[in-house]
Protein backbone atom coordinates (compact mmCIF):
# COMPACT_ATOMS: atom_id res chain seq x y z
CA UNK A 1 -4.74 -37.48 -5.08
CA UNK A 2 -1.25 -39.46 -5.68
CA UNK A 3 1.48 -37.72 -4.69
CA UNK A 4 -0.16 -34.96 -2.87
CA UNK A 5 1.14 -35.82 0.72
CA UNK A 6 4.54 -35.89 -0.92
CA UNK A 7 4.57 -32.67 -1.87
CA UNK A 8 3.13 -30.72 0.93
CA UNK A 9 6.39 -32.89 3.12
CA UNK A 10 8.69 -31.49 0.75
CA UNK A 11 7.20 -28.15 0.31
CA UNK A 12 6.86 -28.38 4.46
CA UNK A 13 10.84 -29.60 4.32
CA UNK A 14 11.93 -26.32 2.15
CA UNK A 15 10.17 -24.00 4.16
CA UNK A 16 11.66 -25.17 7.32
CA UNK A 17 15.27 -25.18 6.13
CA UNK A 18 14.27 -21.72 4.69
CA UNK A 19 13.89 -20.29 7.82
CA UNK A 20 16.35 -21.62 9.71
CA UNK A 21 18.66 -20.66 6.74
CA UNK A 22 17.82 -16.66 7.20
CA UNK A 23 16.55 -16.93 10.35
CA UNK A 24 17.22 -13.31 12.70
CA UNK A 25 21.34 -13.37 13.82
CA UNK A 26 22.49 -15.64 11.01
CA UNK A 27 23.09 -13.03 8.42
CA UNK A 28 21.95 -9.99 7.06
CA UNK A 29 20.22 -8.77 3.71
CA UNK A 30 23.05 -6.61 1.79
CA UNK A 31 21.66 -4.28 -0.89
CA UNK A 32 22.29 -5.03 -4.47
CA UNK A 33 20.72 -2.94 -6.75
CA UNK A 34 17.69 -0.23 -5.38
CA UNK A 35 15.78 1.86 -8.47
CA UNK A 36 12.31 3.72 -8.86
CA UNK A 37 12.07 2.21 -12.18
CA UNK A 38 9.98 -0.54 -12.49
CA UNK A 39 11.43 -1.44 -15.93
CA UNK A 40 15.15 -0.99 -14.80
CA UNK A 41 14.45 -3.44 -11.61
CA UNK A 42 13.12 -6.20 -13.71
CA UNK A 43 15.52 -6.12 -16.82
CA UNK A 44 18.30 -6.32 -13.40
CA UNK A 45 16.67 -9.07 -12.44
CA UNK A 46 16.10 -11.09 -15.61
CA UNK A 47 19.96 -10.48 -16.30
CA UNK A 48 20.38 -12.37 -12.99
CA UNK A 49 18.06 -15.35 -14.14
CA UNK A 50 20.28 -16.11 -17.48
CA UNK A 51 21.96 -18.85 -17.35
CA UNK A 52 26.21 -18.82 -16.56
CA UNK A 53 25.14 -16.19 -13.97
CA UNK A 54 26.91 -17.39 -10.51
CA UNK A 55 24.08 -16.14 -8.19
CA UNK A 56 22.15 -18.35 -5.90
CA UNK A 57 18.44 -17.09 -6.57
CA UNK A 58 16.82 -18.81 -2.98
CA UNK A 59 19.00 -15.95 -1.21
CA UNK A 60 17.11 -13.27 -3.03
CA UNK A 61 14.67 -10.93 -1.91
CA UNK A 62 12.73 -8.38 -3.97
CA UNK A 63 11.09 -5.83 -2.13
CA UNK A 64 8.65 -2.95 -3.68
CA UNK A 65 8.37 -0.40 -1.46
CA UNK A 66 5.14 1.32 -2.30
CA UNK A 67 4.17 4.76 -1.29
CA UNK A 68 1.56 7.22 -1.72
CA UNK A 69 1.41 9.97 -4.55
CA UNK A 70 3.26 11.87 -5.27
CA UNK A 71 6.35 10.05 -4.16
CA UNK A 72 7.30 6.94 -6.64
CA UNK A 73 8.15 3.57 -5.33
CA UNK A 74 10.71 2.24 -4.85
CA UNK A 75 12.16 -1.63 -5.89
CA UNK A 76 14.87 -3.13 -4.00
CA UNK A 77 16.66 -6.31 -4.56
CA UNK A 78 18.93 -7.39 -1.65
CA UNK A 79 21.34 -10.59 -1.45
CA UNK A 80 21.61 -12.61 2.12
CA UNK A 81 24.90 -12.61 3.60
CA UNK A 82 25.52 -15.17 6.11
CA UNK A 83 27.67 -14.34 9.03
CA UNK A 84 31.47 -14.81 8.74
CA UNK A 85 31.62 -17.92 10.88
CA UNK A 86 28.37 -19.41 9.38
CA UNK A 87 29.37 -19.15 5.63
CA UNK A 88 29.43 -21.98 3.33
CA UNK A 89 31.29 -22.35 0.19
């Protein structure tokens, strides 16, 4: 298929400078916003996706931490905060 070797490269590249981006000692994942509402976590998160908002969205992780009845889970959105002498801006 055209174009297919392309693709997995680049999809190969991003990974790679993924990792080495929040690889273990570079950083740390700093708590945002942490609900047991489902409907509250994503209307947080699609307030994040609009445009104008001055977030980068590849150091985002969304965690759903989910547990047995009858506790509720819990949703977690944490930022990635490089260390101070690794920070770019």
């Amino acid at each position: 298929m055209p174009g297919q070797q392309k693709r997995k490269r680049q999809e190969q590249q991003r990974r790679q400078r993924a990792a080495a981006r929040f690889a273990p000692g570079t950083g740390e994942w700093e708590v945002l916003f942490e609900t047991q509402d489902e409907r509250e976590w994503r209307t947080y998160i699609r307030r994040l996706r609009e445009p104008g908002q001055q977030i980068d969205l590849e150091s985002l992780r969304l965690d759903a931490l989910c547990r047995r009845p009858p506790q509720p889970s819990t949703f977690r959105l944490s930022r990635f905060v490089p260390n101070a002498g690794e920070r770019a801006e």
